[in-house]
Every structure is written in structure tokens, then in C-alpha cells.
N, C-alpha and C. Protein backbone atom coordinates (compact mmCIF):
# COMPACT_ATOMS: atom_id res chain seq x y z
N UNK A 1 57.12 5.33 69.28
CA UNK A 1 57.89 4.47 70.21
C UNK A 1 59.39 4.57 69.88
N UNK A 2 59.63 4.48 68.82
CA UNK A 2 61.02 5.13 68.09
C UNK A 2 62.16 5.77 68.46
N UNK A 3 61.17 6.96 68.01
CA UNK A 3 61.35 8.42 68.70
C UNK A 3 61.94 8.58 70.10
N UNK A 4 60.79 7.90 70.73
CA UNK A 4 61.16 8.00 72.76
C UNK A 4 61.86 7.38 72.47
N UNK A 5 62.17 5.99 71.81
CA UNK A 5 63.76 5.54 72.60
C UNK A 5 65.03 5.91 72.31
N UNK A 6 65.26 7.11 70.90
CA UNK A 6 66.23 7.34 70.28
C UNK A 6 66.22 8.71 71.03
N UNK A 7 65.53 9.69 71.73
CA UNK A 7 65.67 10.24 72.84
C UNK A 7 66.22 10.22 74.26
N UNK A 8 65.80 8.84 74.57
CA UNK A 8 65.80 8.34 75.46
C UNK A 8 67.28 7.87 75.65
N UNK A 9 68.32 7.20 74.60
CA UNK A 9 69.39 7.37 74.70
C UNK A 9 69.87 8.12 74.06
N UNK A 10 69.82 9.42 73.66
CA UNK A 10 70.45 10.82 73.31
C UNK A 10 70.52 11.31 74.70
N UNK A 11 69.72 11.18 75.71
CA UNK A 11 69.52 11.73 77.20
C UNK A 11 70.48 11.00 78.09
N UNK A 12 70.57 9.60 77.64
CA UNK A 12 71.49 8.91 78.86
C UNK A 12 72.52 9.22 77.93
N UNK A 13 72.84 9.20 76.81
CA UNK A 13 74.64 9.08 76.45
C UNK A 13 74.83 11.10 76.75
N UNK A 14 74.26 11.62 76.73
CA UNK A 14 74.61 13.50 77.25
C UNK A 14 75.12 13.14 78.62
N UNK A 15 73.93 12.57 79.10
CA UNK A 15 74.23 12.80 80.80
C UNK A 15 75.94 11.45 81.08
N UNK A 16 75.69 10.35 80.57
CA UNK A 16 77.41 10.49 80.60
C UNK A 16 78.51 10.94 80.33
N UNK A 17 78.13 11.50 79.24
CA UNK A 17 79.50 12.44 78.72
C UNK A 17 79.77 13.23 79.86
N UNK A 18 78.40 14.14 80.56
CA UNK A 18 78.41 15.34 81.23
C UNK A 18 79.07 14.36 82.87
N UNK A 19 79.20 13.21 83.03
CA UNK A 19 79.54 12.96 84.38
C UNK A 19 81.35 12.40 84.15
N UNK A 20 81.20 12.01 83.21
CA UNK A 20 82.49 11.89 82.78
C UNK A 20 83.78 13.21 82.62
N UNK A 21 83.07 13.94 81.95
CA UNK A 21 83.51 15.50 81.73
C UNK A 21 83.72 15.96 83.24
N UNK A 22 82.75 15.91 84.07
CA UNK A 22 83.01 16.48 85.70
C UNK A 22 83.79 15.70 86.16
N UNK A 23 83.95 13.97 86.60
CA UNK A 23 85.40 13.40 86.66
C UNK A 23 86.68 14.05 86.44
N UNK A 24 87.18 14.32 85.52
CA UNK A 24 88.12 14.40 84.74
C UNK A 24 88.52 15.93 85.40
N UNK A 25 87.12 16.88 85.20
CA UNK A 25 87.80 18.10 85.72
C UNK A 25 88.23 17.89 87.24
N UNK A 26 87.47 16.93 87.63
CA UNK A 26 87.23 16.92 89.31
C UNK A 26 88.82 16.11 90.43
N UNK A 27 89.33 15.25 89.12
CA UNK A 27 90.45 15.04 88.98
C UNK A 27 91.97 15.51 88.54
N UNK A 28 91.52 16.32 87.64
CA UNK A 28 92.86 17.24 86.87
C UNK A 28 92.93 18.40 88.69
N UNK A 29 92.09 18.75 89.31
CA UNK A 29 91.79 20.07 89.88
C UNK A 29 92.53 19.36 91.06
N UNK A 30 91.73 17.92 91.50
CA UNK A 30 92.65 17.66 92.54
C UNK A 30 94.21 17.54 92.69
N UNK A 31 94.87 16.82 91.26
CA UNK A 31 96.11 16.46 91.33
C UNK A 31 96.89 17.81 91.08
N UNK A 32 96.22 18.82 90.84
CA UNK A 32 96.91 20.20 90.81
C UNK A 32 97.22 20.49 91.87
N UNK A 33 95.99 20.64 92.79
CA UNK A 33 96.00 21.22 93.76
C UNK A 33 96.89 19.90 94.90
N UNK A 34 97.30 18.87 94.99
CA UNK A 34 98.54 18.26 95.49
C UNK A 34 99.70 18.41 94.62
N UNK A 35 99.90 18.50 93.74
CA UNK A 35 101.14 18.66 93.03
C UNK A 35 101.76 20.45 93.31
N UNK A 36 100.74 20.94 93.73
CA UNK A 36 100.97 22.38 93.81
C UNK A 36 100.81 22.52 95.35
């Protein structure tokens, strides 16, 4: 039971990093592409 839940948030804190990480690019790309 442990196990699954110390998985279980190893899986949700990845998948935020990974939506956070796409933000950021998804943002830097836009204000380029208006600043440019």
C-alpha cells in the first residue's frame, strides 16, 4: 500500500513538473514571437 502511494505521487509530482515545463516553454515562445 506504501509503495502505490509513494508511486502514485512520484507520477503526479512528474506529470506537474512536465505541465509546468510546457507552460513556460509555451509562454517564453509566445512573447518571442510578439516581441519579434
Amino acid at each position: 500500500v506504501v509503495v502505490v502511494v509513494v508511486v502514485l505521487v512520484v507520477v503526479l509530482v512528474v506529470v506537474v513538473v512536465v505541465v509546468v515545463v510546457v507552460v513556460v516553454v509555451v509562454v517564453v515562445v509566445v512573447v518571442v514571437v510578439v516581441v519579434l
